[in-house]
C-alpha atoms as a PDB file:
ATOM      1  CA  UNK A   1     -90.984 -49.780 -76.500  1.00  0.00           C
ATOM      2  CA  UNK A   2     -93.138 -48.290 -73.838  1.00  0.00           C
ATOM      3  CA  UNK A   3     -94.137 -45.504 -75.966  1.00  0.00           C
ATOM      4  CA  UNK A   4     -95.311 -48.058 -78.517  1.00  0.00           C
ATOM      5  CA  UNK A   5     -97.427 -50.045 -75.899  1.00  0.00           C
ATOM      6  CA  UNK A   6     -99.307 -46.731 -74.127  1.00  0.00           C
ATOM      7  CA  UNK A   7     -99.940 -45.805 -77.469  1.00  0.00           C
ATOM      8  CA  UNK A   8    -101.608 -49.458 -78.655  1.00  0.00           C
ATOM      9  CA  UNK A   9    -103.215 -48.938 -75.185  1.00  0.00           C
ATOM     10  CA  UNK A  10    -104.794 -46.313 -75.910  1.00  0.00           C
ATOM     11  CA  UNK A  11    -106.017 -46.797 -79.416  1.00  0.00           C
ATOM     12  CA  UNK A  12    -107.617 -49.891 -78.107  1.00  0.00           C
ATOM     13  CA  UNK A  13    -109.224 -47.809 -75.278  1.00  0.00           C
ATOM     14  CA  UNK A  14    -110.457 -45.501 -77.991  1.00  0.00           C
ATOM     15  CA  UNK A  15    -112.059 -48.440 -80.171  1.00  0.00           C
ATOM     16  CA  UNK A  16    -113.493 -50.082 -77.032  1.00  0.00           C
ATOM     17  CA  UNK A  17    -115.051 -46.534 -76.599  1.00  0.00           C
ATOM     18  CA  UNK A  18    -116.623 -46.025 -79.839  1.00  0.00           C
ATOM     19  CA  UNK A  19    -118.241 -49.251 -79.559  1.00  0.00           C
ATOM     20  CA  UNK A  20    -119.744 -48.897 -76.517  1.00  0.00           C
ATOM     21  CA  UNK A  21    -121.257 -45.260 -77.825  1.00  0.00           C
ATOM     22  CA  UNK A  22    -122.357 -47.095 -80.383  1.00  0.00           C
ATOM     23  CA  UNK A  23    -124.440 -49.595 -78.286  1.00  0.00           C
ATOM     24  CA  UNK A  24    -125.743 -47.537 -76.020  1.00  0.00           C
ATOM     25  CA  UNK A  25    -127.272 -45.239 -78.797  1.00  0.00           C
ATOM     26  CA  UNK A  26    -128.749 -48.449 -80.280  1.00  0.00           C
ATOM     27  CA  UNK A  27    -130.570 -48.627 -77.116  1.00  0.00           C
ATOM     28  CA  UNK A  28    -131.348 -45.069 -76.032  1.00  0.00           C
ATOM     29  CA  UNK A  29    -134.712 -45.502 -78.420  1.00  0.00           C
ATOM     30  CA  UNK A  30    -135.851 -48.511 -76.205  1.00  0.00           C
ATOM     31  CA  UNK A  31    -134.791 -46.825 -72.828  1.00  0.00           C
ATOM     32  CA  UNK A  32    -136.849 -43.808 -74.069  1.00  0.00           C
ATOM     33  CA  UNK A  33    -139.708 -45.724 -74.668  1.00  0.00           C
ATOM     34  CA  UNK A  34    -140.063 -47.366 -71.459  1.00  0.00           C
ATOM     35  CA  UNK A  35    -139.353 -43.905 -69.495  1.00  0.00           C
ATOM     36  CA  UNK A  36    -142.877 -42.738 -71.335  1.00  0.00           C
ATOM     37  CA  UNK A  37    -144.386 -46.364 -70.156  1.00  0.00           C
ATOM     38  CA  UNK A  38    -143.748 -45.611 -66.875  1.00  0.00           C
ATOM     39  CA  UNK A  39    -144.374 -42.129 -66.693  1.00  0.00           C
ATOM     40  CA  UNK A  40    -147.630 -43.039 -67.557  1.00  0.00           C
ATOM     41  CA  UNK A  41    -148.107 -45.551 -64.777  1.00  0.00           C
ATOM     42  CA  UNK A  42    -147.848 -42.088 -62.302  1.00  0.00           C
ATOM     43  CA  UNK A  43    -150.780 -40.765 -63.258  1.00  0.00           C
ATOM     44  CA  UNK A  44    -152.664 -43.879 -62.153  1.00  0.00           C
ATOM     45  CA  UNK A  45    -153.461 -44.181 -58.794  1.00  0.00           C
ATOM     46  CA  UNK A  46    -151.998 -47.557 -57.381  1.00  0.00           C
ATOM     47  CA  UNK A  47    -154.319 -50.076 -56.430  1.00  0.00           C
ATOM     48  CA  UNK A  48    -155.112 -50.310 -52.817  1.00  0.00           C
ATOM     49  CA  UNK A  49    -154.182 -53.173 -50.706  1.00  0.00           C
ATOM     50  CA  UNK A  50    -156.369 -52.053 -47.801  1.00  0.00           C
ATOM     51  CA  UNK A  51    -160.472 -53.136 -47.969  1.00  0.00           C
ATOM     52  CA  UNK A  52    -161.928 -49.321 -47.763  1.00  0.00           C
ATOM     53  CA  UNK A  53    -165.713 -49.513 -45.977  1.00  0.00           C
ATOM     54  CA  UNK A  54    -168.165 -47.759 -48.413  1.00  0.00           C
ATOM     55  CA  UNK A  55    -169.274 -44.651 -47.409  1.00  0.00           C
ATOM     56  CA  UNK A  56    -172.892 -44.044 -45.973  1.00  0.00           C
ATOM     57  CA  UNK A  57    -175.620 -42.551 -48.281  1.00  0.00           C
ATOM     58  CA  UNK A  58    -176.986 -39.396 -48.929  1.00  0.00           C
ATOM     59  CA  UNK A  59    -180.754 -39.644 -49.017  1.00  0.00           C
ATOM     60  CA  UNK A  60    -181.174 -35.599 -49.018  1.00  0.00           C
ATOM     61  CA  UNK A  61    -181.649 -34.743 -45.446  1.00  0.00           C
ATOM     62  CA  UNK A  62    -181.963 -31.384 -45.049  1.00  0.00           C
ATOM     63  CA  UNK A  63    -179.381 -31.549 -42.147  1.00  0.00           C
ATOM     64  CA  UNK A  64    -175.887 -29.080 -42.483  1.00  0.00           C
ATOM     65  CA  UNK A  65    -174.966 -32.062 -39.768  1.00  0.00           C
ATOM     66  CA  UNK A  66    -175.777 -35.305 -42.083  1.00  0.00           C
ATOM     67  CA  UNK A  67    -174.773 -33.620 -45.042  1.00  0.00           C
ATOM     68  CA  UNK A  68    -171.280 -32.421 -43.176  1.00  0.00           C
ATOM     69  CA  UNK A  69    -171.104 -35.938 -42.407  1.00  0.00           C
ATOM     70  CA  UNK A  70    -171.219 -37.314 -46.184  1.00  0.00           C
ATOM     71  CA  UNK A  71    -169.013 -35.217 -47.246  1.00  0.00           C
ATOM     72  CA  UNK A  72    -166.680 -35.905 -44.788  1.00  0.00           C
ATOM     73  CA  UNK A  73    -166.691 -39.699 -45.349  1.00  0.00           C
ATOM     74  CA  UNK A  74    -166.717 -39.040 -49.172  1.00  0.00           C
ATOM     75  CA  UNK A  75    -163.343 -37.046 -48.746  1.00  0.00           C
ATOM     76  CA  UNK A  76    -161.758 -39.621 -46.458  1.00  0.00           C
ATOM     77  CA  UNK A  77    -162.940 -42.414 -48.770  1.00  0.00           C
ATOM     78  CA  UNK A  78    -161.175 -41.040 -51.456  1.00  0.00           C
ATOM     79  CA  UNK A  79    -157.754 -40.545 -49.798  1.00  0.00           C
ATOM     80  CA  UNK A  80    -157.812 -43.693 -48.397  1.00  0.00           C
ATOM     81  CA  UNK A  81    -158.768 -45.587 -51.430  1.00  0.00           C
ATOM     82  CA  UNK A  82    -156.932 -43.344 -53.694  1.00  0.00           C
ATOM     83  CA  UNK A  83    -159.825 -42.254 -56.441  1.00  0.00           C
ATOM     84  CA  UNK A  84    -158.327 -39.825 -59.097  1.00  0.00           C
ATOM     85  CA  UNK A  85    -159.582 -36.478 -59.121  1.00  0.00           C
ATOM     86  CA  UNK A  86    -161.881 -37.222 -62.252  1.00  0.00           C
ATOM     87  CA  UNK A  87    -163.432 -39.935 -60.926  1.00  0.00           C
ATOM     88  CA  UNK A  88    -164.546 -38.244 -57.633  1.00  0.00           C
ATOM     89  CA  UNK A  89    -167.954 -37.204 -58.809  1.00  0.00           C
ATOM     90  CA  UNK A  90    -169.649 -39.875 -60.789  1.00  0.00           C
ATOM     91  CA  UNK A  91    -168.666 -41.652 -57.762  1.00  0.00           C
ATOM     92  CA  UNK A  92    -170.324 -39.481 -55.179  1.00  0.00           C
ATOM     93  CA  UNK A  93    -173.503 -39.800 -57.393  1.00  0.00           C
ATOM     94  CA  UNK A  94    -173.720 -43.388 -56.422  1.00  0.00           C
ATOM     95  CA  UNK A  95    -174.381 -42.761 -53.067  1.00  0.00           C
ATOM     96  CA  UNK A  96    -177.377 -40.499 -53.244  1.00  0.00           C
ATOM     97  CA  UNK A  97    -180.757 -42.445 -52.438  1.00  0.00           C
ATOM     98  CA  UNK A  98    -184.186 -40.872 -52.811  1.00  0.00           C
ATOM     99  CA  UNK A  99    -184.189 -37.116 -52.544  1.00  0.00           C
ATOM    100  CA  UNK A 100    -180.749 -36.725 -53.043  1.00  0.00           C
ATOM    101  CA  UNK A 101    -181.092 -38.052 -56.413  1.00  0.00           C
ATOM    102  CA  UNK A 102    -183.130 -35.599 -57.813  1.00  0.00           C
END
């Protein structure tokens, strides 16, 4: 009798089991799909909460000390407002004035 109930036990168990394998490989696709959404969002550089100050510009001084200076604000202007690494130089290009420019 108790053989007969461990063994009805465990055939149930083993159904149950099968079905569940069977759901979660219905949904593996869908899981897999929003692991390569996400891993996407990585890349991105989240958006800033904090109001950065723009940088001064460049206007071509020929001054190590000025032009120390811009790049020094440049660099910290990116790490605080988190620029990607391919967007770093058209952005630097903004801030030249008059000499610079040329």
């Amino acid at each position: 009798m108790l053989d007969k109930w461990v063994t009805s036990t465990i055939e149930e168990a083993s159904i149950l089991t099968d079905a569940v394998d069977v759901r979660v490989d219905g949904v593996q696709p869908e899981v897999n799909l929003l692991k390569r959404v996400v891993g996407r969002d990585k890349d991105r550089a989240p958006i800033s909460k904090v109001k950065v100050p723009d940088p001064k510009p460049f206007g071509g001084a020929r001054s190590a000390k000025e032009l120390e200076n811009f790049l020094w604000d440049m660099e910290t202007y990116f790490q605080v407002a988190r620029i990607p690494e391919a967007e770093k130089v058209s952005i630097t290009s903004i801030y030249f004035t008059s000499d610079a420019k040329l």
